[in-house]
Protein backbone atom coordinates (compact mmCIF):
# COMPACT_ATOMS: atom_id res chain seq x y z
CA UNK A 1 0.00 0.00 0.00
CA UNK A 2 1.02 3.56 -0.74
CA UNK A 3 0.84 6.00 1.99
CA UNK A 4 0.62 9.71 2.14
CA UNK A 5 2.19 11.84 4.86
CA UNK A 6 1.22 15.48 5.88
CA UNK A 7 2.10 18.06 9.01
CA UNK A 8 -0.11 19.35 10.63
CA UNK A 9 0.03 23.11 10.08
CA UNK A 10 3.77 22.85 9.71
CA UNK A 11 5.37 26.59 10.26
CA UNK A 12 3.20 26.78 13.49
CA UNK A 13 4.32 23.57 14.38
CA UNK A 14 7.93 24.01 13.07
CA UNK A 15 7.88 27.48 16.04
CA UNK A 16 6.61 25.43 18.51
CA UNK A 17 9.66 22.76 18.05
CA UNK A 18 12.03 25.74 18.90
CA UNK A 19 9.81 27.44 21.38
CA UNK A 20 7.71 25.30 23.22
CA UNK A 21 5.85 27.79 25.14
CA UNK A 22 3.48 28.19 22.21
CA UNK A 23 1.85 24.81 22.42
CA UNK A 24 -1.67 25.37 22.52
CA UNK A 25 -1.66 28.89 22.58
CA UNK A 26 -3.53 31.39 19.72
CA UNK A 27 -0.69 31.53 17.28
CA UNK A 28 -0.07 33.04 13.47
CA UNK A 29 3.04 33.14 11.03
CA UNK A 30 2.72 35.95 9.09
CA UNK A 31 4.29 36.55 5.92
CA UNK A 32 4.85 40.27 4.43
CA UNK A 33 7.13 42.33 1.81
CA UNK A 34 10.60 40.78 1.64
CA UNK A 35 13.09 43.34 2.58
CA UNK A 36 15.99 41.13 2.36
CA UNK A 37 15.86 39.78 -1.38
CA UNK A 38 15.78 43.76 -2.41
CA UNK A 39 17.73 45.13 -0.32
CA UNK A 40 21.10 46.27 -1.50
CA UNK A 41 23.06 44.81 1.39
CA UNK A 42 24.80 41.04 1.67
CA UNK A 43 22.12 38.82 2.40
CA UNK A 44 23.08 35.26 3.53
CA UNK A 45 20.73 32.59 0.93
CA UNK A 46 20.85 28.43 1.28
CA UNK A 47 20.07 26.54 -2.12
CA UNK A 48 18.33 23.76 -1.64
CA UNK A 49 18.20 21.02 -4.20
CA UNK A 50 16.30 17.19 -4.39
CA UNK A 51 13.22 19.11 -3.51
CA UNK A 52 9.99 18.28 -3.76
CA UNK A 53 7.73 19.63 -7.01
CA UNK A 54 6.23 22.30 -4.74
CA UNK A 55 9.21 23.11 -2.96
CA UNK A 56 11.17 26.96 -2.58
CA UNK A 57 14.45 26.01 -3.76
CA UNK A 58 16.00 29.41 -2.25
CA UNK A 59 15.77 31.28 1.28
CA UNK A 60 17.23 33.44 2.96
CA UNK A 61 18.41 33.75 6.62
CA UNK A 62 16.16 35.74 8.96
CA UNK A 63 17.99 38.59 10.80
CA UNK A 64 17.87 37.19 14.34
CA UNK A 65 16.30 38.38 17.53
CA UNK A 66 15.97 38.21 20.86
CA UNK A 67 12.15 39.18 21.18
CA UNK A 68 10.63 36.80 19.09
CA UNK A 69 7.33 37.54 20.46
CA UNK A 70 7.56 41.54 18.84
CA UNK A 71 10.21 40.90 16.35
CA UNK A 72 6.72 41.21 13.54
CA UNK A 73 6.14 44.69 15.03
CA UNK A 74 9.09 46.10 12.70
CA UNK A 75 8.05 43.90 10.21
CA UNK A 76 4.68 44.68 9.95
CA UNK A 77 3.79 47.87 10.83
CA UNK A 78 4.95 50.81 9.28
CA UNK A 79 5.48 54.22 10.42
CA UNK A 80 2.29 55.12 10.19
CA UNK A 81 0.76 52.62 12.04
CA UNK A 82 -0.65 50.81 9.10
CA UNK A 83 -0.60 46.72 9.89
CA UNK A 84 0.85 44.99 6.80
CA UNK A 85 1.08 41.26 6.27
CA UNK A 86 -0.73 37.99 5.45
CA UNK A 87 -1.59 34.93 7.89
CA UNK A 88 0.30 31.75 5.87
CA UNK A 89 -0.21 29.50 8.97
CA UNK A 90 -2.67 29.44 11.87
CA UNK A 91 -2.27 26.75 15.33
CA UNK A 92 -6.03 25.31 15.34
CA UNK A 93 -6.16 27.15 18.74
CA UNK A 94 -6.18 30.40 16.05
CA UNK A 95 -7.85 28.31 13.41
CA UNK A 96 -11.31 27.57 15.85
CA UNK A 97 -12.12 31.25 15.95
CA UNK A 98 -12.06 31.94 12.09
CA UNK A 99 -8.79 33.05 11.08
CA UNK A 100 -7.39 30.73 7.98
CA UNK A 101 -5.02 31.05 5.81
CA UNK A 102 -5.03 34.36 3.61
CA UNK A 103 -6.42 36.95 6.49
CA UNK A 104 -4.93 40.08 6.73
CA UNK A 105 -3.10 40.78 9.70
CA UNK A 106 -4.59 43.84 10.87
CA UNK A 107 -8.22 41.49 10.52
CA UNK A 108 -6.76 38.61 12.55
CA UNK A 109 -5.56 40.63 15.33
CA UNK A 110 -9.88 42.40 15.33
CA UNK A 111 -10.39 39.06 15.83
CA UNK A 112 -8.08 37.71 18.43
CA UNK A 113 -6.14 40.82 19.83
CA UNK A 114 -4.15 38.71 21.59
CA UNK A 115 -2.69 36.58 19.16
CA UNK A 116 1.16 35.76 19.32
CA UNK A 117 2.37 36.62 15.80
CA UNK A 118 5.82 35.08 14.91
CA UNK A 119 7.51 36.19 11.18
CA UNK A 120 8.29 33.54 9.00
CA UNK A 121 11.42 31.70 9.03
CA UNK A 122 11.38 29.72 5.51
CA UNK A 123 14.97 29.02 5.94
CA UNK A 124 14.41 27.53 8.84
CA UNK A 125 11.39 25.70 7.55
CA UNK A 126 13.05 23.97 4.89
CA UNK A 127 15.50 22.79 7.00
CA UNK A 128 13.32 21.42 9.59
CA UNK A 129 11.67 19.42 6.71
CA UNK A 130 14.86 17.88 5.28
CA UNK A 131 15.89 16.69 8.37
CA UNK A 132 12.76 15.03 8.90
CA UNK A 133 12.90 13.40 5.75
CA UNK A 134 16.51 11.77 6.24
CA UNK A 135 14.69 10.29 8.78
CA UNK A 136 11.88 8.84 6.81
CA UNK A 137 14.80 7.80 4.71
CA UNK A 138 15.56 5.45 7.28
CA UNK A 139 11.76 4.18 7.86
CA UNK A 140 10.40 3.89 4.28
CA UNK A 141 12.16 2.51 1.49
CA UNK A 142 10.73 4.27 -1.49
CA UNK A 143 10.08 7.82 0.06
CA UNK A 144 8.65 11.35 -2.09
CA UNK A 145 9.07 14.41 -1.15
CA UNK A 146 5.82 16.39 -2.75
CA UNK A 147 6.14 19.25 -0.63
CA UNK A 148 7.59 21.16 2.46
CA UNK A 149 5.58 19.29 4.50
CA UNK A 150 4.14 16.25 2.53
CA UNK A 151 5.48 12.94 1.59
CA UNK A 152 4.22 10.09 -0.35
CA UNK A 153 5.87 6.69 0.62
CA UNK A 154 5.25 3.13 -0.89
CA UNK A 155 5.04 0.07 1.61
CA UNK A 156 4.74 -2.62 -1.14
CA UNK A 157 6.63 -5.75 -0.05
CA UNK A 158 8.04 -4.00 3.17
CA UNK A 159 5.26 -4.23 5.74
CA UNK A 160 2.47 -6.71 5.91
CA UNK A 161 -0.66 -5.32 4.71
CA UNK A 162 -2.06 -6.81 8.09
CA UNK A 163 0.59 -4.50 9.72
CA UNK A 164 0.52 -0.96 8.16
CA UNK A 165 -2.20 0.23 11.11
CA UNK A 166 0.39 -0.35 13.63
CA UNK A 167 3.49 0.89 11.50
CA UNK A 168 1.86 3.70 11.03
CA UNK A 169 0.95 4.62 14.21
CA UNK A 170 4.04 3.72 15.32
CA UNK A 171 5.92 6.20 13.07
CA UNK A 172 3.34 8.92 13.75
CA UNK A 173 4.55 8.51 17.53
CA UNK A 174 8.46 8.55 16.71
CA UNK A 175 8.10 11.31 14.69
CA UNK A 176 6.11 13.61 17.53
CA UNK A 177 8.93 12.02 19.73
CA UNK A 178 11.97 12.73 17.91
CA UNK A 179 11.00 16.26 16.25
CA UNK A 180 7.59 17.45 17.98
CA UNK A 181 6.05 17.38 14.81
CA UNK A 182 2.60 15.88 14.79
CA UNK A 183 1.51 14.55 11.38
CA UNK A 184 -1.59 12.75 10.09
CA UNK A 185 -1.14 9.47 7.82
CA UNK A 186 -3.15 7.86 5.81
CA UNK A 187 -2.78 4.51 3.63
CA UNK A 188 -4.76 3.10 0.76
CA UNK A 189 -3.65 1.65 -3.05
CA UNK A 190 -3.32 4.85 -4.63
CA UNK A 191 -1.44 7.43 -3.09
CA UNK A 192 -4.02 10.18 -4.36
CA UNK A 193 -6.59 8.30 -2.43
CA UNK A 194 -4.60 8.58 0.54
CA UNK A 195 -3.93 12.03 -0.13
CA UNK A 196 -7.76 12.58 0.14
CA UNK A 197 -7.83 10.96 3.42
CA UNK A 198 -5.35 12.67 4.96
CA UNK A 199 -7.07 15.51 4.37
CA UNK A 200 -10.45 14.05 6.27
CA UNK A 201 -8.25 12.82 8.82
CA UNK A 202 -6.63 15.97 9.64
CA UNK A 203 -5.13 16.68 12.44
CA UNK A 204 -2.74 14.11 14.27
CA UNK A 205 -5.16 11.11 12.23
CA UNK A 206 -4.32 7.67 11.22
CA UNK A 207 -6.18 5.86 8.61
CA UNK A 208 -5.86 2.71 6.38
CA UNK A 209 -8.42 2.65 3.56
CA UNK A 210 -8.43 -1.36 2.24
CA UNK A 211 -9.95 -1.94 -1.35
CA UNK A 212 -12.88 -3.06 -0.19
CA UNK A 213 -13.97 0.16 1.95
CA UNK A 214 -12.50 2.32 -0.83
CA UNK A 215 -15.98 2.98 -2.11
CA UNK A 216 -18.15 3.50 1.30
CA UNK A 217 -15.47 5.88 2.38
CA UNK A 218 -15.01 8.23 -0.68
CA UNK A 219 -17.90 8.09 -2.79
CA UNK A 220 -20.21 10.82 -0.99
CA UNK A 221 -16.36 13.06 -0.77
CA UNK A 222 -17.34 16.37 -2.55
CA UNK A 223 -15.60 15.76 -5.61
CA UNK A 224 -13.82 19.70 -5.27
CA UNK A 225 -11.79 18.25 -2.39
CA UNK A 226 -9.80 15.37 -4.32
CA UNK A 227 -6.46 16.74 -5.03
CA UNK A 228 -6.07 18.11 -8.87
CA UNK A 229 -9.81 19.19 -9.48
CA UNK A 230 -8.99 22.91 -10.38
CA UNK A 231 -11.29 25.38 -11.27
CA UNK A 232 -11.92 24.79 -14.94
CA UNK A 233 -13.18 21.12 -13.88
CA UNK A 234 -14.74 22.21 -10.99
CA UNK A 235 -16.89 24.24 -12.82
CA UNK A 236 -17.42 22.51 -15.85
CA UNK A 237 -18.39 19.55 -13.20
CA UNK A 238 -21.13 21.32 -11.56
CA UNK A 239 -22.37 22.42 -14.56
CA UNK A 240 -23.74 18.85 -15.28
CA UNK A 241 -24.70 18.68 -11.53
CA UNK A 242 -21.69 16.22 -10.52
CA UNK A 243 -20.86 17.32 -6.78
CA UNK A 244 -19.60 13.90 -5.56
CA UNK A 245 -17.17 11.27 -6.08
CA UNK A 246 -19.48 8.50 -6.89
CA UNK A 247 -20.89 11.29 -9.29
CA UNK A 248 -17.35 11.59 -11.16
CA UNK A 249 -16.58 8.29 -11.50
CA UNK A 250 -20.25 8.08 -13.99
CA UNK A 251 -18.80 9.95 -16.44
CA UNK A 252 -15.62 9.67 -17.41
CA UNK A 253 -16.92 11.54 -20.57
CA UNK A 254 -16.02 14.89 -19.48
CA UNK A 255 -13.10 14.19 -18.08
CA UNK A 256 -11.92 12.64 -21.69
CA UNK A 257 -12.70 16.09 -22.82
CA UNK A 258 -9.20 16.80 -21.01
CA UNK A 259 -6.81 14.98 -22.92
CA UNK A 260 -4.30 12.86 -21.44
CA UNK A 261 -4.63 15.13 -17.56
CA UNK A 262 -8.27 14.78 -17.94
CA UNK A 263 -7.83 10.86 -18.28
CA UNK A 264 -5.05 10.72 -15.55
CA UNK A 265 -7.44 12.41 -13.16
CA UNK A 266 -10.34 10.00 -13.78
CA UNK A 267 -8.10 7.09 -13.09
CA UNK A 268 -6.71 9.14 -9.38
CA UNK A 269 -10.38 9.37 -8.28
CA UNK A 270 -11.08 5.78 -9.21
CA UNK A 271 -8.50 4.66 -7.50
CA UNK A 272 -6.79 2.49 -10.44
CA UNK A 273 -4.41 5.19 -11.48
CA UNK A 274 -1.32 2.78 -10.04
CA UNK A 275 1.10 6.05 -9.67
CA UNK A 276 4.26 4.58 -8.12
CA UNK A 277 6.08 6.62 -5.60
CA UNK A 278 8.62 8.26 -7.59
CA UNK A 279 11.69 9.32 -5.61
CA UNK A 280 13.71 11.41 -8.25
CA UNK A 281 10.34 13.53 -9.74
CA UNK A 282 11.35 15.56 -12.20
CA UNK A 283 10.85 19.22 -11.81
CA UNK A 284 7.91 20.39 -13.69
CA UNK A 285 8.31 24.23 -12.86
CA UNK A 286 10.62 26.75 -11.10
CA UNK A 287 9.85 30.29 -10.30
CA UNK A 288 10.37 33.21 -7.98
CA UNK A 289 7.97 35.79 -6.77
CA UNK A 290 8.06 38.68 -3.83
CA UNK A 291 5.31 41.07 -2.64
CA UNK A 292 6.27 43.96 -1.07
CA UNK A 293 4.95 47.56 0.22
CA UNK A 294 2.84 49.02 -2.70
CA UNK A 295 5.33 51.46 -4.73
CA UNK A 296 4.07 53.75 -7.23
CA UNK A 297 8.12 54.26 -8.95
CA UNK A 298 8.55 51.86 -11.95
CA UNK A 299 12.46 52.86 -12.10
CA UNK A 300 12.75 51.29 -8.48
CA UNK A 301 10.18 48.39 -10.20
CA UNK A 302 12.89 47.66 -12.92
CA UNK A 303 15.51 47.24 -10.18
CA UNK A 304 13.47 44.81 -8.32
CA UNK A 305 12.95 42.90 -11.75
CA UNK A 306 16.62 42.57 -12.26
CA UNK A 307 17.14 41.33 -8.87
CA UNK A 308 14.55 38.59 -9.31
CA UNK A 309 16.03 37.75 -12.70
CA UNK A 310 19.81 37.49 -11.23
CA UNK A 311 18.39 35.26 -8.35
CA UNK A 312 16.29 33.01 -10.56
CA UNK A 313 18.87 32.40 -12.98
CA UNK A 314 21.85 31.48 -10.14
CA UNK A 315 18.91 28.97 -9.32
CA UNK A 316 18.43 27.85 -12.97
CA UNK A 317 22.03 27.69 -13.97
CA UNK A 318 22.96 25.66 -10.60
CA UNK A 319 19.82 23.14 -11.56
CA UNK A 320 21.20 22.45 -14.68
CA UNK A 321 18.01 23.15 -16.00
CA UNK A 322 17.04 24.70 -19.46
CA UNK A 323 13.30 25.97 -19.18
CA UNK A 324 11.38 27.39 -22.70
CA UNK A 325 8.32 28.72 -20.65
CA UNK A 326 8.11 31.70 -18.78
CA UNK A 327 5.51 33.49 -16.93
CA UNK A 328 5.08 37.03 -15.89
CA UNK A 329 3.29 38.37 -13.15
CA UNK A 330 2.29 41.68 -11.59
CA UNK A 331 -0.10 42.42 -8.72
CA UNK A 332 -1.60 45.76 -7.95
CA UNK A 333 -2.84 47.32 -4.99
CA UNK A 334 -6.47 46.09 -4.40
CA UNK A 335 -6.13 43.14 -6.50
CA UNK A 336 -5.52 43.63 -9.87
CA UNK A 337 -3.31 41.76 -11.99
CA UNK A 338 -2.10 41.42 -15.14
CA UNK A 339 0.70 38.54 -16.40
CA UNK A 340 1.70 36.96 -19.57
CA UNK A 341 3.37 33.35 -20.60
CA UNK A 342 5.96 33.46 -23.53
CA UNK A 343 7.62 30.93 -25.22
CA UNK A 344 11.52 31.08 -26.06
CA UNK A 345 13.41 27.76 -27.88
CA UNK A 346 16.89 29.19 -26.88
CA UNK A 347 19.87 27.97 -24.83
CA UNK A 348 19.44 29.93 -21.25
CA UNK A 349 21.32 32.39 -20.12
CA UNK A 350 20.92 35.24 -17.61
CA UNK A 351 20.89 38.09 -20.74
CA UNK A 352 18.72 37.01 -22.10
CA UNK A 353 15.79 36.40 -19.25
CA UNK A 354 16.77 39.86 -18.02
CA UNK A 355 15.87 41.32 -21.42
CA UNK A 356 12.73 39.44 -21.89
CA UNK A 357 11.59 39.94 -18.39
CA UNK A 358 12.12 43.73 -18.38
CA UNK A 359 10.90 44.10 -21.78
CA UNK A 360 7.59 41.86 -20.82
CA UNK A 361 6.89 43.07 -17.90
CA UNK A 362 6.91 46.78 -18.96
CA UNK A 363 4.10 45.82 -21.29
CA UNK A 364 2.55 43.82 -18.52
CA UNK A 365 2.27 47.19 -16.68
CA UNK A 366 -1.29 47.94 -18.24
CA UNK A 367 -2.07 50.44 -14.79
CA UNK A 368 0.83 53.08 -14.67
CA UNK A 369 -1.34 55.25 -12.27
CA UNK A 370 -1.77 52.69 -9.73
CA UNK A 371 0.98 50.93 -7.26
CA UNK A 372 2.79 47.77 -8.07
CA UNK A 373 3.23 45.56 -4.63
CA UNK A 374 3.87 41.83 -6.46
CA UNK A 375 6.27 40.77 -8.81
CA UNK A 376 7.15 36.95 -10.03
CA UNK A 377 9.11 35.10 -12.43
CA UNK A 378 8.37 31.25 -13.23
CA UNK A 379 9.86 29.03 -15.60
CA UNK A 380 9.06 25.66 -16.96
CA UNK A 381 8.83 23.49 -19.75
CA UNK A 382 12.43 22.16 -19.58
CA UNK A 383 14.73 20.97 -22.30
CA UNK A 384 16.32 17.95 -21.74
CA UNK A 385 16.47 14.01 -22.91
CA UNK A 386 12.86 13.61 -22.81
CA UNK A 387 11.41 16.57 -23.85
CA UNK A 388 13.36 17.64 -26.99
CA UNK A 389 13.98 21.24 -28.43
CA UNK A 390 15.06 22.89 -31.87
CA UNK A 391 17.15 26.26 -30.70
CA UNK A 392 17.00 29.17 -33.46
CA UNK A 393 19.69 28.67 -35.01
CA UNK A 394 19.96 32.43 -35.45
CA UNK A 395 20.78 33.46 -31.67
CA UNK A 396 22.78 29.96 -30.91
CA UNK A 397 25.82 30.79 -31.20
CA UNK A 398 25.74 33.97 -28.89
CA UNK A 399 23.28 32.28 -26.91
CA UNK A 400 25.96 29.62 -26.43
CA UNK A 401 28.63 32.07 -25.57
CA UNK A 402 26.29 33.94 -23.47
CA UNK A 403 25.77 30.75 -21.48
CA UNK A 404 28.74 30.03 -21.05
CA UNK A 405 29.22 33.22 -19.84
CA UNK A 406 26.43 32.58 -17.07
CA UNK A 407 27.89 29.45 -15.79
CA UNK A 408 31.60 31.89 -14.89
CA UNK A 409 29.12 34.00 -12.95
CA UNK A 410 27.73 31.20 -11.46
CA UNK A 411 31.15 30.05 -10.30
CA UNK A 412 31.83 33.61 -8.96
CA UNK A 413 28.81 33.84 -6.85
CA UNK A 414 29.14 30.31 -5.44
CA UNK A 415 32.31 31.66 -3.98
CA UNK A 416 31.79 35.70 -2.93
CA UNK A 417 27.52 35.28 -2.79
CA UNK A 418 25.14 35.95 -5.34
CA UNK A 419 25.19 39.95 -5.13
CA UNK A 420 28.84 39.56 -5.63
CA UNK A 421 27.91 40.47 -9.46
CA UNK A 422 25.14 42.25 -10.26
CA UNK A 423 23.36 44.72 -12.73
CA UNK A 424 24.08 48.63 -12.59
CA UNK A 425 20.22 49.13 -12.61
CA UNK A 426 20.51 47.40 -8.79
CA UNK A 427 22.36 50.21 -7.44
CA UNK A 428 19.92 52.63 -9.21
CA UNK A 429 18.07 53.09 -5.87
């Protein structure tokens, strides 16, 4: 059997590990404007790499303090006395009296005035998570990371069917033991299925789902809550008045209409999809993104782009990957946005992402009267053995110099840091 691992609201949880006096207390992490990735001081980053498909691949080191408990004050609230920030984790202590994921600070704290509010520490995070999965190295044999704080793992031929309640439960305990991290499990023969559980279960549950309960179990599971039914489905779904699982799994019709995901998807909520665990998942997708104070000064904006450019391509270039998709994406003040996807068949290199992504997202910036406080860079659709690409021959040969080029850089930063070469426009401040 397959089984799907998942923390239980992880960055709370990851706090409480370091300070313990916030167990069952009212507690949010809150995350705001990154000053450090724009700032034009040395900032200290960690690469991580072996991630899973969902996983930040850099962060940077939080400027440490001694009172954690008002360190978000500076953070958060500006001279004015404006409260900045969004609530990415909530403790269900903070959860039970309506504050999820997505509130506004200054809302949260109407709420619950006496919330503790802790900054995030993604660094910190990241590393919390790989140690835990060394360890699950050691309990699973075929382990996936999917994200910071999920894991699919496969069983098969290692514990007796008959067994996996009590193995389990058993490494649900060790792991509350050995890192004070609780975590729901769940186990059934597809590890979407389990997936799905886990998120019934939630928190601190156990579950094994055998074939034959598959069906009582899932069936009357609105069919919006099974992992990969985005909006488009969603809606299309409802349209023909399919609002459960058992409905779904009438008509794989529509999801035909889908193509090969649409087909794939039909098979996850039927259970017979037979997705191994896959340890080395490629990487469908890498990006970066920041939001900061609303500014209103695009020459400051075409700083920050460079910035995000130099970091994303360090990240790129010390992948080894060779993406031919990129999206653009700006957010205004009071939610508008406007972004773009291009398509380029040319060797990378850091030149020529910083000219695209300057000259793209100028045009992107359809509201010049109204303040910019988002800005992010994704890339996808890599080159490589199975996914083959015809370069224009026209810009190869520079484009080959100009990656070569990259790679020195590369070098350079991985010894002096990653601002240790960087655009002119970056001092422009």
């Amino acid at each position: 059997m397959k089984i799907h691992m998942d923390l239980d609201c992880y960055f709370v949880s990851a706090e409480r590990c370091r300070y313990p006096f916030l167990n069952g207390k009212e507690v949010v992490v809150v995350k705001g404007s990154d000053k450090q990735i724009f700032n034009t001081k040395k900032k200290e980053g960690v690469l991580f790499d072996g991630l899973g498909a969902f996983n930040s691949t850099l962060e940077f080191k939080n400027i440490e303090s001694n009172d954690i408990l008002n360190a978000w004050k500076k953070e958060f609230i500006s001279k004015n006395g404006v409260i900045y920030g969004t609530v990415i984790a909530k403790s269900y202590e903070a959860k039970a009296h309506g504050i999820k994921t997505g509130t506004m600070l200054r809302e949260a704290l109407r709420m619950r005035s006496h919330l503790i509010v802790l900054k995030s520490d993604h660094l910190y995070y990241q590393q919390l998570s790989n140690r835990l999965r060394e360890y699950l190295h050691t309990k699973i044999p075929v382990l996936e990371q999917y994200s910071i704080d999920e894991f699919f793992g496969d069983l098969t031929g290692w514990v007796n069917e008959d067994n996996i309640k009590e193995y389990i439960r058993d490494l649900q305990s060790e792991i509350l033991k050995k890192f004070n991290l609780p975590i729901t499990i769940a186990a059934a023969r597809s590890k979407w299925t389990a997936k799905l559980i886990v998120s019934m279960i939630k928190p601190y549950g156990i579950k094994v789902l055998r074939f034959k309960e598959e069906a009582g179990f899932v069936n009357n599971i609105d069919i919006n809550k099974f992992p990969g039914v985005g909006r488009a489905i969603s809606k299309q779904l409802s349209s023909y008045h399919i609002h459960t699982i058992a409905d779904a799994k009438k008509r794989p019709s529509l999801f035909a209409n889908y193509g090969k995901t649409g087909n794939e998807l039909f098979k996850r909520i039927c259970g017979t999809d037979n997705e191994p665990v896959c340890p080395g998942r490629e990487r469908k997708g890498i990006g970066i993104g920041r939001s900061f104070k609303p500014l209103h000064n695009r020459e400051e904006l075409q700083r920050r782009i460079a910035v995000l450019v130099k970091y994303l391509s360090y990240t790129i270039i010390k992948l080894e990957l060779n993406p031919t998709t990129y999206h653009f994406k700006i957010g205004y003040e009071y939610g508008l946005k406007s972004e773009r996807s291009i398509t380029l068949n040319r060797l990378f290199n850091e030149r020529v992402l910083n000219e695209y992504a300057l000259r793209v997202i100028t045009k992107l910036d359809i509201h010049p009267g109204y303040k910019i406080n988002y800005l992010g860079i994704s890339s996808s659709n890599f080159a490589g053995r199975y996914n083959r690409k015809i370069y224009s021959v026209i810009e190869y040969e520079q484009d080959r110099k100009m990656a070569a080029l990259s790679t020195s850089i590369t070098k350079i930063r991985d010894r002096y840091g990653i601002d240790a070469i960087f655009y002119g426009v970056e001092r422009a401040v």
